[in-house]
Each structure stands twice: as C-alpha cells, then as structure tokens.
C-alpha atoms as a PDB file:
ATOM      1  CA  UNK A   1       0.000   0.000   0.000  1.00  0.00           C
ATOM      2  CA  UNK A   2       1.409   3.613  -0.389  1.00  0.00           C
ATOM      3  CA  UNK A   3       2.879   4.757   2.455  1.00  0.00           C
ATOM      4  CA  UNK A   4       1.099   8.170   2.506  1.00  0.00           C
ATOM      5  CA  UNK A   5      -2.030   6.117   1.904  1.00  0.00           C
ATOM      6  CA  UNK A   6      -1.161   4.638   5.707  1.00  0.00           C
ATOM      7  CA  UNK A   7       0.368   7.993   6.915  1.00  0.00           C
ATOM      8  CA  UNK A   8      -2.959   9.847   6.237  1.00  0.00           C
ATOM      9  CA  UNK A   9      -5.080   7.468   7.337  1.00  0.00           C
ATOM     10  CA  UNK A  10      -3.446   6.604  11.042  1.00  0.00           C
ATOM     11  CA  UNK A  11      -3.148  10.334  11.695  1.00  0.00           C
ATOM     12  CA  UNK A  12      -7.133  10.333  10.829  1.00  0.00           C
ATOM     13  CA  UNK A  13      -7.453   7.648  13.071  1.00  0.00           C
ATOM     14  CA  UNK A  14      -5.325   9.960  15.627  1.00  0.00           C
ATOM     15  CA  UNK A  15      -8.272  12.568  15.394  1.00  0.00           C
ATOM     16  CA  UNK A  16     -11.020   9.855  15.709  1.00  0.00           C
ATOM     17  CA  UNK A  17      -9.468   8.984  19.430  1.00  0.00           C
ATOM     18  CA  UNK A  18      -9.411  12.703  20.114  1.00  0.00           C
ATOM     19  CA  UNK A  19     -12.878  13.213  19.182  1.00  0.00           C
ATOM     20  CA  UNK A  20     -14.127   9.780  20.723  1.00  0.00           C
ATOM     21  CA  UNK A  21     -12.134  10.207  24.008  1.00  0.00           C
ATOM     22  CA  UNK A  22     -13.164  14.062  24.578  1.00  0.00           C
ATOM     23  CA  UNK A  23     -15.405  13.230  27.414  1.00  0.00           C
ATOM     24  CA  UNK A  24     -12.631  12.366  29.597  1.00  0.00           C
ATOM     25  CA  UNK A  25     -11.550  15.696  29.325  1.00  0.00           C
ATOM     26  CA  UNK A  26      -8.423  16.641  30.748  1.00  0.00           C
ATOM     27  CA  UNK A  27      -7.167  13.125  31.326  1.00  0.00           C
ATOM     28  CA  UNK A  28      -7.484  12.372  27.270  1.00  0.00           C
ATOM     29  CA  UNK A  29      -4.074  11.900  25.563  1.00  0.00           C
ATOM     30  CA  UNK A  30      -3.108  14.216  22.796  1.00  0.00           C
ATOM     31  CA  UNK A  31      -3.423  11.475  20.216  1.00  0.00           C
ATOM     32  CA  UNK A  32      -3.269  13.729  16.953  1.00  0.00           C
ATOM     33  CA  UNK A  33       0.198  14.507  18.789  1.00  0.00           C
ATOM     34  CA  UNK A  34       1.728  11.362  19.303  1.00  0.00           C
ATOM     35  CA  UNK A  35       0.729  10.532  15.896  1.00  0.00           C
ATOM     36  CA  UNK A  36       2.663  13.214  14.281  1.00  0.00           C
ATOM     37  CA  UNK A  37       5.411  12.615  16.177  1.00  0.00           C
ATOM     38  CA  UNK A  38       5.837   9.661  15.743  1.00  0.00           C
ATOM     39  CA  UNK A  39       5.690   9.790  11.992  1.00  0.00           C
ATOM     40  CA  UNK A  40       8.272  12.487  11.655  1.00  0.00           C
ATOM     41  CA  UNK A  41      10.668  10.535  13.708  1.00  0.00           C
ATOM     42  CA  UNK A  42       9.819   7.272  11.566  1.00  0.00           C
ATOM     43  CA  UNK A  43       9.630   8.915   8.300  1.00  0.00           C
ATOM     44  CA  UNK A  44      10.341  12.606   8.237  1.00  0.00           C
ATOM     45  CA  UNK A  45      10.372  12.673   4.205  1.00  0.00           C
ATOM     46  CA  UNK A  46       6.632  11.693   4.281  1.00  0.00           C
ATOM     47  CA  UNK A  47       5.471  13.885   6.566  1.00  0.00           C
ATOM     48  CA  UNK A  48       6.468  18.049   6.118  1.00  0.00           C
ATOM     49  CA  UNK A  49       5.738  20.952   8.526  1.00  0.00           C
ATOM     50  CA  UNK A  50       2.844  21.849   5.704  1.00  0.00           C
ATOM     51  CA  UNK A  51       1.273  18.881   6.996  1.00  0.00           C
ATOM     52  CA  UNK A  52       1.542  20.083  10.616  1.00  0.00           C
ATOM     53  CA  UNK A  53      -0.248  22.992   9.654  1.00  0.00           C
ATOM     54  CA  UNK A  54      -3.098  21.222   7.872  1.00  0.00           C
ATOM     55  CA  UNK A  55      -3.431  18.889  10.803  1.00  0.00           C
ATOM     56  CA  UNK A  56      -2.734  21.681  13.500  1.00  0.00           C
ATOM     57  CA  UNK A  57      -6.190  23.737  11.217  1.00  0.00           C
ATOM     58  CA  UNK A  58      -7.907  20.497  11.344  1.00  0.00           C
ATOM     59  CA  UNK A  59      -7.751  20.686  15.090  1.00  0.00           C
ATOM     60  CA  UNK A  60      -9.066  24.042  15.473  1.00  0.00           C
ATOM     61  CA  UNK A  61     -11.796  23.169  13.073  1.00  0.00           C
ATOM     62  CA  UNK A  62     -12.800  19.557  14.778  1.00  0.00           C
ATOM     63  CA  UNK A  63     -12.215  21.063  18.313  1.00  0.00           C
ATOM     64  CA  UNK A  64     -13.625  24.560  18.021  1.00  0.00           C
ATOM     65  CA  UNK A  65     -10.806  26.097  19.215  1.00  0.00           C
ATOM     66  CA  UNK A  66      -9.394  29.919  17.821  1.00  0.00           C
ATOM     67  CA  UNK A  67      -8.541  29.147  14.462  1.00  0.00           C
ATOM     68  CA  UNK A  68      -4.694  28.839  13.441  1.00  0.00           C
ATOM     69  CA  UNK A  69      -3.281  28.889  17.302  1.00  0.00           C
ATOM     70  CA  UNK A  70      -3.037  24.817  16.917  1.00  0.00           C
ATOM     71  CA  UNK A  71      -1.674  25.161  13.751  1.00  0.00           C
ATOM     72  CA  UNK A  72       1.001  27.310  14.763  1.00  0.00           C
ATOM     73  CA  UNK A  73       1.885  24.943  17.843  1.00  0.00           C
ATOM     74  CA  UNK A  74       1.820  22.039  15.399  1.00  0.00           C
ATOM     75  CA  UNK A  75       4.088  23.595  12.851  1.00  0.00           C
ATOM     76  CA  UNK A  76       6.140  24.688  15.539  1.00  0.00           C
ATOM     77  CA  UNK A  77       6.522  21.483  17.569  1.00  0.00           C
ATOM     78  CA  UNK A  78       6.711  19.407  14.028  1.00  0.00           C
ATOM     79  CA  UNK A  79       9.956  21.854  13.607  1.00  0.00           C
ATOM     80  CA  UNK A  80      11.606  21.246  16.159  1.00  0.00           C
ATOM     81  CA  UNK A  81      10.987  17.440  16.293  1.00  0.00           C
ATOM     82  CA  UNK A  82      12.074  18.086  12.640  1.00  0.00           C
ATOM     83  CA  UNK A  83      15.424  19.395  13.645  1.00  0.00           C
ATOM     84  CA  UNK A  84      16.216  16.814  16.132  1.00  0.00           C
ATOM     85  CA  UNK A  85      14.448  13.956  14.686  1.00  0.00           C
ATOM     86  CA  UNK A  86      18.137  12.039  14.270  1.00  0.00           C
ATOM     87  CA  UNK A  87      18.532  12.275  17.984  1.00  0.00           C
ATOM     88  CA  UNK A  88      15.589  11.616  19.403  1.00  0.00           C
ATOM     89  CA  UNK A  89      15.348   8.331  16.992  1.00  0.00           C
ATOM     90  CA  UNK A  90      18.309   7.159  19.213  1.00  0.00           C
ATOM     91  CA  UNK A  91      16.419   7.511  22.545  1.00  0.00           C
ATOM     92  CA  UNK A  92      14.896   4.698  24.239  1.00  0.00           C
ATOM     93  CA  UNK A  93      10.880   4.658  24.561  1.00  0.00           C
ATOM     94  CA  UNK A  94      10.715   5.949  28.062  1.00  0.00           C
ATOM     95  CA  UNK A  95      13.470   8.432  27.268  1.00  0.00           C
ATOM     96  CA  UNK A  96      11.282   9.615  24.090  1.00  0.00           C
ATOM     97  CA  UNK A  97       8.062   9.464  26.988  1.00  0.00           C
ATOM     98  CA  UNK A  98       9.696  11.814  29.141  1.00  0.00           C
ATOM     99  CA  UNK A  99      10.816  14.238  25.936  1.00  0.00           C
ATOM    100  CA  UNK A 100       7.298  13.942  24.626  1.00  0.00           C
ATOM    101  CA  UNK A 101       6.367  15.217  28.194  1.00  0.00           C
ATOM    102  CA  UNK A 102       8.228  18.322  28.065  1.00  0.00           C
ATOM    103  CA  UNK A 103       7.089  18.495  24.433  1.00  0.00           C
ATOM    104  CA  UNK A 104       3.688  18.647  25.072  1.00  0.00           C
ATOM    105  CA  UNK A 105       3.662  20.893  28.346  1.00  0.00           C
ATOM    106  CA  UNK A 106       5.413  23.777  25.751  1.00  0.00           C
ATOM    107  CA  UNK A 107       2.697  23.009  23.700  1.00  0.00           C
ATOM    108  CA  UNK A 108       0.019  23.367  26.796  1.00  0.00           C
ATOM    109  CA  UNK A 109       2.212  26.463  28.062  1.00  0.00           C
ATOM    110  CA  UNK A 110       2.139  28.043  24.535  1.00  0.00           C
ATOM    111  CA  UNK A 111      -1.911  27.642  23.760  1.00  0.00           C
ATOM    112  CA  UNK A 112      -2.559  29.469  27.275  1.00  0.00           C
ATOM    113  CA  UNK A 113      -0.452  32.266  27.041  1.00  0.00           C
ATOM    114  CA  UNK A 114      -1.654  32.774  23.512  1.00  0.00           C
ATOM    115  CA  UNK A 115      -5.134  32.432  24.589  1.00  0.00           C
ATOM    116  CA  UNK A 116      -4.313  34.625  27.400  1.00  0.00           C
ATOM    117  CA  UNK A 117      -3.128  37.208  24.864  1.00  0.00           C
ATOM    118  CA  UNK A 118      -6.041  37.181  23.261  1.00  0.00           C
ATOM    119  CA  UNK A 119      -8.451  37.482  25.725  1.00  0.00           C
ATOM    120  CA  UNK A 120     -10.261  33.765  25.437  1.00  0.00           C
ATOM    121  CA  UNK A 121      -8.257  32.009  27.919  1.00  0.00           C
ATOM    122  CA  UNK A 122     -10.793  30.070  29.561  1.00  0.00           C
ATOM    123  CA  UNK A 123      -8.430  26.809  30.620  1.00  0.00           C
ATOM    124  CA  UNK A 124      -7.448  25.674  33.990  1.00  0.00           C
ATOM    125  CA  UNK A 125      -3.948  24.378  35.128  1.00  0.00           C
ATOM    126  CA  UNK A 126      -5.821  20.807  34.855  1.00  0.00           C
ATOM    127  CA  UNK A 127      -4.815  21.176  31.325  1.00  0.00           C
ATOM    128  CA  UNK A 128      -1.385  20.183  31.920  1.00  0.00           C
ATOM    129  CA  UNK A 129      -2.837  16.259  32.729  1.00  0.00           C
ATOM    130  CA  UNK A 130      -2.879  15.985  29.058  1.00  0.00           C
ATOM    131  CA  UNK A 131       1.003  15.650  28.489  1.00  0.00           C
ATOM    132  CA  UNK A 132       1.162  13.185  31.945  1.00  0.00           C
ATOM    133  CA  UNK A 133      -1.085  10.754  30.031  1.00  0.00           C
ATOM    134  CA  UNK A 134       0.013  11.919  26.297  1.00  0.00           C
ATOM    135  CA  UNK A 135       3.931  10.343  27.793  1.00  0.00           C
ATOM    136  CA  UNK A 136       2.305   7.720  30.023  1.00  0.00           C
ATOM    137  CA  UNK A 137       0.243   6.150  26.675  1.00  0.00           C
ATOM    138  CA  UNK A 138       3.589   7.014  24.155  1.00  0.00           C
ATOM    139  CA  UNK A 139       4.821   3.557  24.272  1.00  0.00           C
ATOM    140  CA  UNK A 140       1.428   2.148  23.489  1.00  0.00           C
ATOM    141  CA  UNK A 141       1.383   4.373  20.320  1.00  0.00           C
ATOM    142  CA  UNK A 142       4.729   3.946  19.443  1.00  0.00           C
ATOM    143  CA  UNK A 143       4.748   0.176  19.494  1.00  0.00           C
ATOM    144  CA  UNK A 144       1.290   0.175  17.301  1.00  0.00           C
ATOM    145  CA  UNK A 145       2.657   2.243  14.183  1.00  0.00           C
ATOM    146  CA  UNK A 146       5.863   0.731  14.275  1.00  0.00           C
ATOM    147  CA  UNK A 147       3.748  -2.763  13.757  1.00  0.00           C
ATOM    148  CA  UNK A 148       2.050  -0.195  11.425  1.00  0.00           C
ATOM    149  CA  UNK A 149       5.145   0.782   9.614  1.00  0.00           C
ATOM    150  CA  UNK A 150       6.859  -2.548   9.521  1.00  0.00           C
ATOM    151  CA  UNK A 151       3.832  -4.603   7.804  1.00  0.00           C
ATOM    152  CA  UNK A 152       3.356  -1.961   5.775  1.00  0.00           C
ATOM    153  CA  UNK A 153       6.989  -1.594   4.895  1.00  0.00           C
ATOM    154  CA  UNK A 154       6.674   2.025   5.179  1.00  0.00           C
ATOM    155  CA  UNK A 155      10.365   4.023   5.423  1.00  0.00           C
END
C-alpha cells in the first residue's frame, strides 16, 4: 500500500481517538500529537511541517478552538521534532516518553499564554494532565505504528 495512503489514514485515526475520548476531558491523551510525532521521527520525508499545519487547522476546526493557534503549535513542535528527529530516533521509549512530556507541556504552556493574549483564555492548570497521560500512553502508540510501519513496509 502507499505509504502516505497509511500515513494519512493513522493520523485520521489519531483525530477519531481525540474526538471519541473528549469526554474524559483533561485526562485524554493528545493522540493527533503522538501521531505526528511519531511519523516524523519514523519517516520525516513523508510527513512536512505543511502537513503540521493542515493537521494543527484540522484541530481548530474539529475542536472549536481559535482558528490557526493549533496550527502554529503544530508547525512549531513538528519543527523542532524536525530538527532533532536524528537524535531523538536514538532515545529509548521511556526516554522519548519523558521528551514527549516536556514536548507537550510547551505546547500546553504556549496555547494558554496565547489564549491569554487574546483574551479567550478560559483553561485551567488541569490542562497540563494531558502531556502526563500523552507520555504515560507514548509507548502504546509507538509500538502500534511501528507494527504499522513494519507490515506496511513504510520508510
């Protein structure tokens, strides 16, 4: 099968947990996230930081959020993983958990104080259970698409 065939339709899948596991609020992993991540680190010529961006305006658009603040967090997040991506590949799964931690909580830190610029911030400090869980479920995630990638002999 084509790889971005796969690509395109795991990171749907991605926003089908986020939408189907949005009543548990603040304790929901950041699946769209994890996704992306781990696709850039797997296969960062498949995936581009234009693709961030599309994903990052899906986002807004699926969770009703201000549109284009989590597509600039993608894009921005998607670069840096982007510029480390040989580095991080080297890390061991709880050593990429823990990164993916301080990851996300930029990401969390970032949305607020943009939100917070603009007048909408509306959020609690519960937010930041998201990235706890997000690294807590990473190895599940990772250990699924690389079954993913491997049957599907994506590279």
């Amino acid at each position: 099968m084509n790889s971005f065939l796969i690509i395109t339709l795991t990171l749907l899948l991605s926003i089908i947990l986020t939408v189907t596991t949005f009543p548990l609020g603040y304790f929901a992993p950041d699946w769209i996230h994890l996704f992306l991540i781990y696709w850039i680190l797997a296969s960062p010529s498949s995936i581009g930081l234009f693709t961030a961006w599309t994903i990052g305006l899906l986002v807004d658009v699926v969770l009703g959020s201000t549109l284009g603040v989590n597509a600039l967090v993608y894009s921005l997040i998607a670069y840096l993983i982007f510029k480390s991506y040989m580095i991080i590949r080297h890390l061991t799964v709880l050593q990429q958990g823990i990164l993916i931690l301080i990851i996300l909580i930029t990401k969390v830190t970032i949305i607020l104080w943009i939100d917070d610029m603009m007048g909408t911030s509306n959020y609690t400090t519960s937010l930041y259970w998201m990235p706890v869980v997000s690294a807590i479920v990473w190895p599940f995630v990772y250990y699924f698409l690389r079954s993913v990638r491997r049957r599907y002999n994506i590279s």
